[in-house]
Protein backbone atom coordinates (compact mmCIF):
# COMPACT_ATOMS: atom_id res chain seq x y z
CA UNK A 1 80.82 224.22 66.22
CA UNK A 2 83.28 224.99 63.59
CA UNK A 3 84.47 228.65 63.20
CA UNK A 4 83.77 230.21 59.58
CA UNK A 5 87.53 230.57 59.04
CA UNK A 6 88.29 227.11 59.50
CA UNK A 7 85.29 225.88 57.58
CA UNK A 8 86.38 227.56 54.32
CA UNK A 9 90.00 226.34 55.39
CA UNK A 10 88.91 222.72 55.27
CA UNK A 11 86.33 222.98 52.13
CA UNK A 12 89.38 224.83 50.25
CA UNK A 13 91.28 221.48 51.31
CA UNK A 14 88.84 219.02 50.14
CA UNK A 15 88.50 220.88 47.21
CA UNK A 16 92.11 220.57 46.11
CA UNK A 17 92.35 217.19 47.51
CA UNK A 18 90.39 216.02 44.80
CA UNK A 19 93.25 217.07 42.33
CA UNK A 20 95.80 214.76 44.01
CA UNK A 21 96.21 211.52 42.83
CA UNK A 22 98.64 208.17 43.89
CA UNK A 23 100.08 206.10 40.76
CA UNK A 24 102.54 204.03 40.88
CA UNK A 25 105.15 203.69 37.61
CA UNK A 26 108.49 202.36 36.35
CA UNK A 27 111.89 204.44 35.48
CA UNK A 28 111.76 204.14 32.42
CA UNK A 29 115.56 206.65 32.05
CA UNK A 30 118.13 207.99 34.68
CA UNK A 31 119.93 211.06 32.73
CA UNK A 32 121.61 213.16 35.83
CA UNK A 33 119.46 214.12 38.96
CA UNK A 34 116.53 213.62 36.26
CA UNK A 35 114.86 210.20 36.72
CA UNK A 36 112.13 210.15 33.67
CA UNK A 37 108.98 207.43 34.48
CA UNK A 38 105.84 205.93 32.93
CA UNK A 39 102.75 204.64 33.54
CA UNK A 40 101.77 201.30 32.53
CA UNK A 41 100.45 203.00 29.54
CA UNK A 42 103.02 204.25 28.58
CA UNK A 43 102.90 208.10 29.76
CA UNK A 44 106.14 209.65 30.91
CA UNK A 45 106.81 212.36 33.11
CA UNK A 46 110.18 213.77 34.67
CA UNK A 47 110.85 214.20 38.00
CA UNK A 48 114.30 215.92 39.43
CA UNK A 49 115.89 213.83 42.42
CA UNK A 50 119.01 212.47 43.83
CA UNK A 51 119.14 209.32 41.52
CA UNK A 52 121.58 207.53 43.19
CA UNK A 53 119.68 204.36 44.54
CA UNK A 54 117.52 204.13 41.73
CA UNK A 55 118.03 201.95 38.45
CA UNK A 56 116.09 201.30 35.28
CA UNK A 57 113.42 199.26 35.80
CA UNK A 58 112.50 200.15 39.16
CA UNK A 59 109.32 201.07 40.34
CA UNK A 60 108.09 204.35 42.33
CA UNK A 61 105.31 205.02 43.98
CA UNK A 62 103.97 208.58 43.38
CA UNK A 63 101.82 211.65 44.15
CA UNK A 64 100.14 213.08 41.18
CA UNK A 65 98.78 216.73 41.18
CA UNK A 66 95.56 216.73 38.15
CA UNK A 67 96.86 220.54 37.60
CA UNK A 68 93.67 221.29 37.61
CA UNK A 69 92.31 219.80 34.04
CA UNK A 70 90.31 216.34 35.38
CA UNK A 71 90.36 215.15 31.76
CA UNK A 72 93.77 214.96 30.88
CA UNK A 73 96.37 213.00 32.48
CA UNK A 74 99.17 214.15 29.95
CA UNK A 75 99.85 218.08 31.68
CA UNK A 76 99.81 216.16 35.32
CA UNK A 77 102.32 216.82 37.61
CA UNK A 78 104.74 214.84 40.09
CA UNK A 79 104.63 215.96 43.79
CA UNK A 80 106.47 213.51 45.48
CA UNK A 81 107.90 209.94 45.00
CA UNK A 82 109.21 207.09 46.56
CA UNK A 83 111.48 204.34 45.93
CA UNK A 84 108.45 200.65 45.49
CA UNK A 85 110.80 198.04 44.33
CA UNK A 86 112.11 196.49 41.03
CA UNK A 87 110.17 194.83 38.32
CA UNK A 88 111.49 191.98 36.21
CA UNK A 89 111.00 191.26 32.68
């Protein structure tokens, strides 16, 4: 039987979860320790990182936070990302 505490714990956590999201997208510019990617739409966000492995054109796989408005994807926010491979045009 689950505590009361630890209930709301893990009903606080599902509710959040639902705000994460996985995308993946390309690097789209490299301008410092600021690697700026998009979405196969054509959405970009920023994301501040050591930049030194990555190149334009690569691809990243990321965690997306909703920031709490499900209908827009355009205030989302990066929480982490990784390194996916390299696309060719």
């Amino acid at each position: 039987m689950l505590k009361k505490g630890l209930f709301i714990m893990l009903a606080a956590l599902t509710i959040e979860s639902t705000n994460i999201y996985p995308a993946t997208m390309r690097v789209a510019d490299i301008d410092g320790d600021l690697l700026t990617v998009e979405t196969s739409t054509g959405i970009a966000y920023q994301y501040e990182t050591d930049t030194s492995d990555y190149c334009v054109n690569d691809l990243v796989s990321v965690i997306m936070h909703r920031n709490r408005t499900p209908d827009t994807i355009l205030d989302d926010i990066i929480l982490d990302m990784q390194y996916s491979g390299y696309f060719i045009e």
